[in-house]
Protein backbone atom coordinates (compact mmCIF):
# COMPACT_ATOMS: atom_id res chain seq x y z
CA UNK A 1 0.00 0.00 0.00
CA UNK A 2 1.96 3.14 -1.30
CA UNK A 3 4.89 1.21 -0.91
CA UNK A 4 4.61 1.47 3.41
CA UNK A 5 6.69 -1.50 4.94
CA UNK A 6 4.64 -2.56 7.44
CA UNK A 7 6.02 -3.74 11.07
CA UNK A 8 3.89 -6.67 12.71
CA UNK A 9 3.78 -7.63 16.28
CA UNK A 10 4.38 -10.74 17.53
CA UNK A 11 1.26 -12.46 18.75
CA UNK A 12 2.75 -11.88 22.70
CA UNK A 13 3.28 -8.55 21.99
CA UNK A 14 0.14 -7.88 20.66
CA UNK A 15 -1.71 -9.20 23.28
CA UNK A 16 0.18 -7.92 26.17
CA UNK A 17 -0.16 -4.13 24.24
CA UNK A 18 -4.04 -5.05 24.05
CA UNK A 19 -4.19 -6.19 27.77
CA UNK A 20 -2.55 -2.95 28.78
CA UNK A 21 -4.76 -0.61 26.73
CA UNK A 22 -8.06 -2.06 27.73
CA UNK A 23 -6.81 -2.52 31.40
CA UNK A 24 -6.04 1.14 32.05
CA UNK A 25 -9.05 1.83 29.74
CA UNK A 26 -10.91 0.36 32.16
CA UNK A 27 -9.44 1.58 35.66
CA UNK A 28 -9.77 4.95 34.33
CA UNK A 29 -13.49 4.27 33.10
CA UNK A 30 -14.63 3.50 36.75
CA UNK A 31 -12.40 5.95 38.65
CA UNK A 32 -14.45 8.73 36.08
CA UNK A 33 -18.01 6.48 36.38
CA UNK A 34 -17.42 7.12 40.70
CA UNK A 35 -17.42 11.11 39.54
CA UNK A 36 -20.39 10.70 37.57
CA UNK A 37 -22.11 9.20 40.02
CA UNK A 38 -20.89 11.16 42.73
CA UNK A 39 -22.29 14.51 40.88
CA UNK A 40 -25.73 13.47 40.10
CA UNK A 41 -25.81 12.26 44.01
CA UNK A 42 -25.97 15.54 44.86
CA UNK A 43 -28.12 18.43 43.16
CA UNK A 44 -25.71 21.18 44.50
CA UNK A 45 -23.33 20.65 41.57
CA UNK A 46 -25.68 20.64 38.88
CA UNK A 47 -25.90 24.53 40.01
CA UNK A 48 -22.54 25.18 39.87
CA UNK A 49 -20.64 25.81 36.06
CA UNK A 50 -17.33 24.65 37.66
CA UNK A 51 -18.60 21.43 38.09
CA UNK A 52 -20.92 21.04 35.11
CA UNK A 53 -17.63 21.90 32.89
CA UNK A 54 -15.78 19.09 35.02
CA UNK A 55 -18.36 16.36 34.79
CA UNK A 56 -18.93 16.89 31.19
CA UNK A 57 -14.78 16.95 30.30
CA UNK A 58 -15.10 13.48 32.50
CA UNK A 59 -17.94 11.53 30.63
CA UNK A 60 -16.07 12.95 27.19
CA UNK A 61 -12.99 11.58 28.69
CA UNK A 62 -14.67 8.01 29.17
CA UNK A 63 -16.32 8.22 25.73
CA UNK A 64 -13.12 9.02 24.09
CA UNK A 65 -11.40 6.13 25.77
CA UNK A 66 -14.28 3.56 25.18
CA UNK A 67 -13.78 4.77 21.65
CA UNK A 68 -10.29 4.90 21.28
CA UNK A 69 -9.39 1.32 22.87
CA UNK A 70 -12.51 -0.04 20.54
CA UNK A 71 -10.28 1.02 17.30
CA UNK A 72 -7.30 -0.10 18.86
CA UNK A 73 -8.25 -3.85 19.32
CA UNK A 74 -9.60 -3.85 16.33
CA UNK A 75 -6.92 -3.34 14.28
CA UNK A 76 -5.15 -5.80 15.67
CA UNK A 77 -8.58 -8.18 16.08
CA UNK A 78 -10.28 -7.21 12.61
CA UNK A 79 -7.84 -5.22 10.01
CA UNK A 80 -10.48 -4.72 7.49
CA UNK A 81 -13.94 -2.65 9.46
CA UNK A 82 -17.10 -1.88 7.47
CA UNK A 83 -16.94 1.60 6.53
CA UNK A 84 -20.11 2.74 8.19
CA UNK A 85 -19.01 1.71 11.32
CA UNK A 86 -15.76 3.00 11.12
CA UNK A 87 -16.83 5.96 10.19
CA UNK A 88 -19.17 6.40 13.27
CA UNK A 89 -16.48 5.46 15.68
CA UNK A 90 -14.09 7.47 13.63
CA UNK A 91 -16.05 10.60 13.75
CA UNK A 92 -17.12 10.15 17.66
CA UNK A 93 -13.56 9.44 18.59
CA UNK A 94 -12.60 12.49 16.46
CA UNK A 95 -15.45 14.95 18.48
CA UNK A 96 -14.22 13.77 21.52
CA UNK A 97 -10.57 13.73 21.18
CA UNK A 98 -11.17 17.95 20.15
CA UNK A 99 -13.34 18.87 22.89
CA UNK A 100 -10.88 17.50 25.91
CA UNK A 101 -8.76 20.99 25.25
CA UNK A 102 -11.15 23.27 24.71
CA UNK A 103 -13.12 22.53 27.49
CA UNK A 104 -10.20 22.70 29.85
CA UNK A 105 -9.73 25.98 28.32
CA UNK A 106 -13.11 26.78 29.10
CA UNK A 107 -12.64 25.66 32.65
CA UNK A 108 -9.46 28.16 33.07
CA UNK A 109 -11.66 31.08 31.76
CA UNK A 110 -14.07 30.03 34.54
CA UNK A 111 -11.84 29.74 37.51
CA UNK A 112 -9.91 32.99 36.10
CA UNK A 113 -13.66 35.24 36.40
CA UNK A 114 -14.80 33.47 39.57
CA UNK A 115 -10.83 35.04 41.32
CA UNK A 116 -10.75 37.60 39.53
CA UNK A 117 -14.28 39.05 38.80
CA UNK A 118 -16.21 37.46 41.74
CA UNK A 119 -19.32 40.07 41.68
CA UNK A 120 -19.69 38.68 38.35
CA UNK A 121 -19.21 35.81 38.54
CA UNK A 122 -22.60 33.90 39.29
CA UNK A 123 -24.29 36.45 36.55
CA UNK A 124 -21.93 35.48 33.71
CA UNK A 125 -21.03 31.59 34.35
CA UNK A 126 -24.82 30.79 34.92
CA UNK A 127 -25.65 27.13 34.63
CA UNK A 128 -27.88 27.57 31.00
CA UNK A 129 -24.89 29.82 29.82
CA UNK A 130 -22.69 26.55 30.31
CA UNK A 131 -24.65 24.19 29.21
CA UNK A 132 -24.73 26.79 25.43
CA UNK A 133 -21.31 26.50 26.13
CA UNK A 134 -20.77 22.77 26.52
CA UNK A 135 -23.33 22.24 22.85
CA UNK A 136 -20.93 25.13 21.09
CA UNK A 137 -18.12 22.60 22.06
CA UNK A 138 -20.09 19.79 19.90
CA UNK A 139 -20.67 21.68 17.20
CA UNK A 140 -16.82 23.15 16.90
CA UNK A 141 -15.64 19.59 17.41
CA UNK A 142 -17.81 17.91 14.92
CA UNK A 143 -17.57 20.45 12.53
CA UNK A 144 -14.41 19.00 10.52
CA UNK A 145 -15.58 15.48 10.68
CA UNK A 146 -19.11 16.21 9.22
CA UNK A 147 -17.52 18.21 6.66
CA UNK A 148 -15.28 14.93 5.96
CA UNK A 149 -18.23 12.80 5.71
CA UNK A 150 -20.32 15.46 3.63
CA UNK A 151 -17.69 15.70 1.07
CA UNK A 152 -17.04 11.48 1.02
CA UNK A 153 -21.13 11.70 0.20
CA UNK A 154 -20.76 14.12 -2.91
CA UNK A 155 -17.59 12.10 -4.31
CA UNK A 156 -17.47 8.44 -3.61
CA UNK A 157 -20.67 5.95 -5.06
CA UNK A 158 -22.58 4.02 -2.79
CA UNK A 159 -20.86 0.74 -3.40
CA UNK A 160 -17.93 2.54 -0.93
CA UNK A 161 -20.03 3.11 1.79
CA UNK A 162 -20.60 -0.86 2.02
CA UNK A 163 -17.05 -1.45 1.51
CA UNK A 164 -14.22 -2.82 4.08
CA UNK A 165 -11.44 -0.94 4.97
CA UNK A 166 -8.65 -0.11 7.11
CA UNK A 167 -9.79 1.63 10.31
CA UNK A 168 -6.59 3.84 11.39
CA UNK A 169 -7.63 7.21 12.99
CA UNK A 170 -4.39 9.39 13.15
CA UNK A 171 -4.54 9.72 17.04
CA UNK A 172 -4.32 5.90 17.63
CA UNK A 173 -2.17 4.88 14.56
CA UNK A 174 0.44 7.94 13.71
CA UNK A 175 2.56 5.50 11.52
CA UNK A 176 -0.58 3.58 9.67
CA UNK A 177 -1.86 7.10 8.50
CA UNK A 178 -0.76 8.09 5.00
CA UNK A 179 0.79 11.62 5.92
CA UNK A 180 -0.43 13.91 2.59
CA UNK A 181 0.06 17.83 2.92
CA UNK A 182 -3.69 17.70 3.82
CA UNK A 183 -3.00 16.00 7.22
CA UNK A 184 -0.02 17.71 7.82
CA UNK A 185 -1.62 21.29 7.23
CA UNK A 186 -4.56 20.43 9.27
CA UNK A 187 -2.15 19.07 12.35
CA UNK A 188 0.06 22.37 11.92
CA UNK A 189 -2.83 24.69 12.24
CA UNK A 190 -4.12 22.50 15.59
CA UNK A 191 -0.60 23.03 17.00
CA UNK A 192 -1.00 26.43 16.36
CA UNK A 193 -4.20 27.00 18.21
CA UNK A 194 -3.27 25.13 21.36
CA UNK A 195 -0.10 27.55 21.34
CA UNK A 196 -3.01 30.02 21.52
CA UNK A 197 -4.48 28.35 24.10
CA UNK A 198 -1.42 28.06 26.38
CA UNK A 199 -0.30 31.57 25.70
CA UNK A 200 -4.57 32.21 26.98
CA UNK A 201 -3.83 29.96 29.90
CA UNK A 202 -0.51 32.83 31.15
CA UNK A 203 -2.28 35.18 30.97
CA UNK A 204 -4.98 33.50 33.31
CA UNK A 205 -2.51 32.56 35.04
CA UNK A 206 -0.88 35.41 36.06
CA UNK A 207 -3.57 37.45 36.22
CA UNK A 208 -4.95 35.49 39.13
CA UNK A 209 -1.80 36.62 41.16
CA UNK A 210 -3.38 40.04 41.41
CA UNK A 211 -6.59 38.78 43.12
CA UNK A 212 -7.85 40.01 46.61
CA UNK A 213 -8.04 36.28 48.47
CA UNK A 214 -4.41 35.67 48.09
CA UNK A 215 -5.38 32.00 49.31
CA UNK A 216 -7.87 31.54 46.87
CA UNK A 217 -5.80 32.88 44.26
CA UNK A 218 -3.38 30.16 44.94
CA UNK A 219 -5.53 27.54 44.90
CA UNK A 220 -6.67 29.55 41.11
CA UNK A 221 -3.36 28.99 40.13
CA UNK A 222 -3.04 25.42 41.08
CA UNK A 223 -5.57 24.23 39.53
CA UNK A 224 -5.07 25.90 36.05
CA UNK A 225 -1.03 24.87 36.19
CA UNK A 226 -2.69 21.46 36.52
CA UNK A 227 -4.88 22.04 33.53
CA UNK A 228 -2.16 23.22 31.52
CA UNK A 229 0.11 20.66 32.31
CA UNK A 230 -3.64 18.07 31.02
CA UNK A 231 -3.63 20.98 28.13
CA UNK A 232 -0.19 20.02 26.59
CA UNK A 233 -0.47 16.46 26.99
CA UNK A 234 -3.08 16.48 24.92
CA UNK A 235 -1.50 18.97 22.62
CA UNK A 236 1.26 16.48 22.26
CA UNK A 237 -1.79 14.17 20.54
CA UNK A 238 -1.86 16.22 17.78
CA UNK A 239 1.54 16.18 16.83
CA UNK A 240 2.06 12.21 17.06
CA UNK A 241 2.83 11.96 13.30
CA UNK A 242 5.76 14.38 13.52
CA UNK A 243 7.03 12.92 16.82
CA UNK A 244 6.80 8.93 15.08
CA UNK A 245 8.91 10.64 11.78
CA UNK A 246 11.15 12.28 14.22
CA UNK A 247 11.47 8.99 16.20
CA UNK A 248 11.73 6.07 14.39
CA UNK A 249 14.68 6.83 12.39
CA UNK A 250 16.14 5.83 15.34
CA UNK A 251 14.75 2.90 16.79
CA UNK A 252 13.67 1.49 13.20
CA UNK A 253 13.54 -1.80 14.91
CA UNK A 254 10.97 -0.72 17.46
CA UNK A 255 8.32 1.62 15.26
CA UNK A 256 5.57 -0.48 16.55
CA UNK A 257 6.49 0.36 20.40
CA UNK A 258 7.25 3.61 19.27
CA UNK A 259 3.61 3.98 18.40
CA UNK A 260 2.32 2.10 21.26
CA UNK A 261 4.14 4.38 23.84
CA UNK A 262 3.01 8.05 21.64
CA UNK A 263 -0.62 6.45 22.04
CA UNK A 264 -0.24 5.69 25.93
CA UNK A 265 1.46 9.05 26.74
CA UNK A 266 -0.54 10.98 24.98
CA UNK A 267 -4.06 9.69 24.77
CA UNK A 268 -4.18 7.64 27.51
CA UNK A 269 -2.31 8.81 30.38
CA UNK A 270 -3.55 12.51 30.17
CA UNK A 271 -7.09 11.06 31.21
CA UNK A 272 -5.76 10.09 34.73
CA UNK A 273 -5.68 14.17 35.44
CA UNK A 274 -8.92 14.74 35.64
CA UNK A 275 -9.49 12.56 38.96
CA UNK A 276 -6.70 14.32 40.59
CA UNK A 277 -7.92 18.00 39.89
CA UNK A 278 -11.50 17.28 41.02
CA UNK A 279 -11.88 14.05 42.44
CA UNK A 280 -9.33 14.14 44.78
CA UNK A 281 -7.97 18.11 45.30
CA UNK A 282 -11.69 19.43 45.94
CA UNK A 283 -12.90 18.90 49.08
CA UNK A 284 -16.50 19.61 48.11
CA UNK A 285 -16.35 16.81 45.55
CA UNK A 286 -13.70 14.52 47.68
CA UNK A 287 -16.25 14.66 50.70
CA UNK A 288 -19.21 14.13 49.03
CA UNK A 289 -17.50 10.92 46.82
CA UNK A 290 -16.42 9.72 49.78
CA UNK A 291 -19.89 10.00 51.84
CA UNK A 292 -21.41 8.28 48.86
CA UNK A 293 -18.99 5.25 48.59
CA UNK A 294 -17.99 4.65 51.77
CA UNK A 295 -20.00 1.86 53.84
CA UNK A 296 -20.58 3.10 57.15
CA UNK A 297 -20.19 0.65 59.48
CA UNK A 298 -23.17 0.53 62.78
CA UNK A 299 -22.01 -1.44 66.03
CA UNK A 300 -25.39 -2.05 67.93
CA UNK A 301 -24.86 -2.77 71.95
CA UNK A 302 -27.09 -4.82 73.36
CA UNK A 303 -27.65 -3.87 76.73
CA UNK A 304 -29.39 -6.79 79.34
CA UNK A 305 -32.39 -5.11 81.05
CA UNK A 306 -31.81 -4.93 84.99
């Protein structure tokens, strides 16, 4: 195929990369379903846009990784996927792979109004005005893939749509991606606006310096160093094709761990921060997750009447 040498696994290698991928897949699926739970437990964070922005980054994050481990067993389990389903997963693990970073970004701009602007704070981050927000993320997100699929409609007959074919989205499978000037425009102009987006997340950040509550201002800055640092991991996820070319001339013996260890670092691994900035540092959400889950244990004492 356009003269790519292509590097199999061995069959133990393959299935200890699989057994990895799923595992963590699915530790970091029920550490997020505990969250989900935890906020619909209680109706006091469905009033608050802090936490309606977290919850809805951490059910994207588990649909992103339900999706994203799906496509990676199965190229290993099925090469060859029907193009309609590919193309759904393809399309929802696209959406979902955008909207991690822009919602963190949205997230910064929240915690930067409520330290620095507090008077204004619950008239401009209102829980409707999120929610608009959180649908404008959808419709960014999707916007590229529906235009893919719109334009695959106009040019391709019908007979493609039925066809098999290789299901390799570029975030999973840098090195099984052919890498035309399209793709690499398209990944150049993504860096681009997350450099945007950290250069936004500075300025939040050292604008919160200046706030009144020097001890909430601190915990401001916290927090958004903590998103940034979730922020450029999952930059690095759009520049996996450049870091695999810049790679494997290396380690041309190793492309295929190469790949696996760009995929776990930056796709993977970047979904075990939002536990830790939420889940575990607030002590609203800590307190109340650990009410919920916690078995309280009763000792009854049985006194003998006189």
């Amino acid at each position: 195929m356009n003269s790519t040498i292509w590097t199999v696994d061995s069959y133990e290698e393959a299935l200890a990369k699989n057994i990895v991928i799923v595992s963590l897949g699915l530790i970091i699926n029920f550490i997020n379903g505990m969250l989900v739970v935890t906020f619909f437990s209680n109706p006091m964070f469905s009033r608050d846009s802090r936490y309606i922005l977290y919850i809805h980054l951490v059910i994207n994050d588990m649909l992103m990784i339900c999706i994203s481990v799906t496509l990676y067993v199965l190229t290993y389990a099925s090469p060859l996927v029907d193009f309609s389903l590919c193309c759904i997963l393809v399309v929802l693990g696209t959406t979902t792979f955008m909207i991690t970073p822009l919602n963190l970004a949205g997230m910064a701009i929240e915690r930067f109004i409520a330290i620095c602007k507090p008077l204004h704070h619950t008239q401009i981050c209102t829980p409707q005005r999120t929610y608009i927000f959180i649908c404008l993320l959808w419709v960014i997100a999707a916007i590229r893939s529906l235009a893919d699929i719109t334009i695959s409609l106009l040019t391709q007959p019908i007979s493609f749509f039925r066809s098999f074919v290789p299901c390799y989205p570029i975030y999973v499978f840098p090195s099984k991606v052919h890498q035309d000037n399209t793709t690499a425009s398209q990944v150049i102009c993504m860096s681009l606006v997350w450099i945007i987006l950290i250069y936004t997340y500075c300025r939040v950040l050292f604008t919160a310096r200046k706030a009144v509550s020097q001890g909430s201002a601190n915990k401001a800055r916290s927090t958004i160093l903590l998103h940034g640092v979730q922020l450029l991991l999952c930059m690095l996820s759009y520049i996996t094709p450049f870091m695999f070319i810049l790679i494997t001339p290396f380690f041309r013996l190793h492309q295929t761990k190469i790949t696996f260890g760009i995929y776990l670092f930056t796709n993977i691994m970047p979904r075990l921060l939002s536990p830790l900035i939420y889940g575990v540092r607030d002590q609203k959400f800590a307190k109340q997750m650990k009410e919920y889950f916690t078995c309280n244990v009763i000792i009854v004492r049985i006194v003998p009447s006189q």
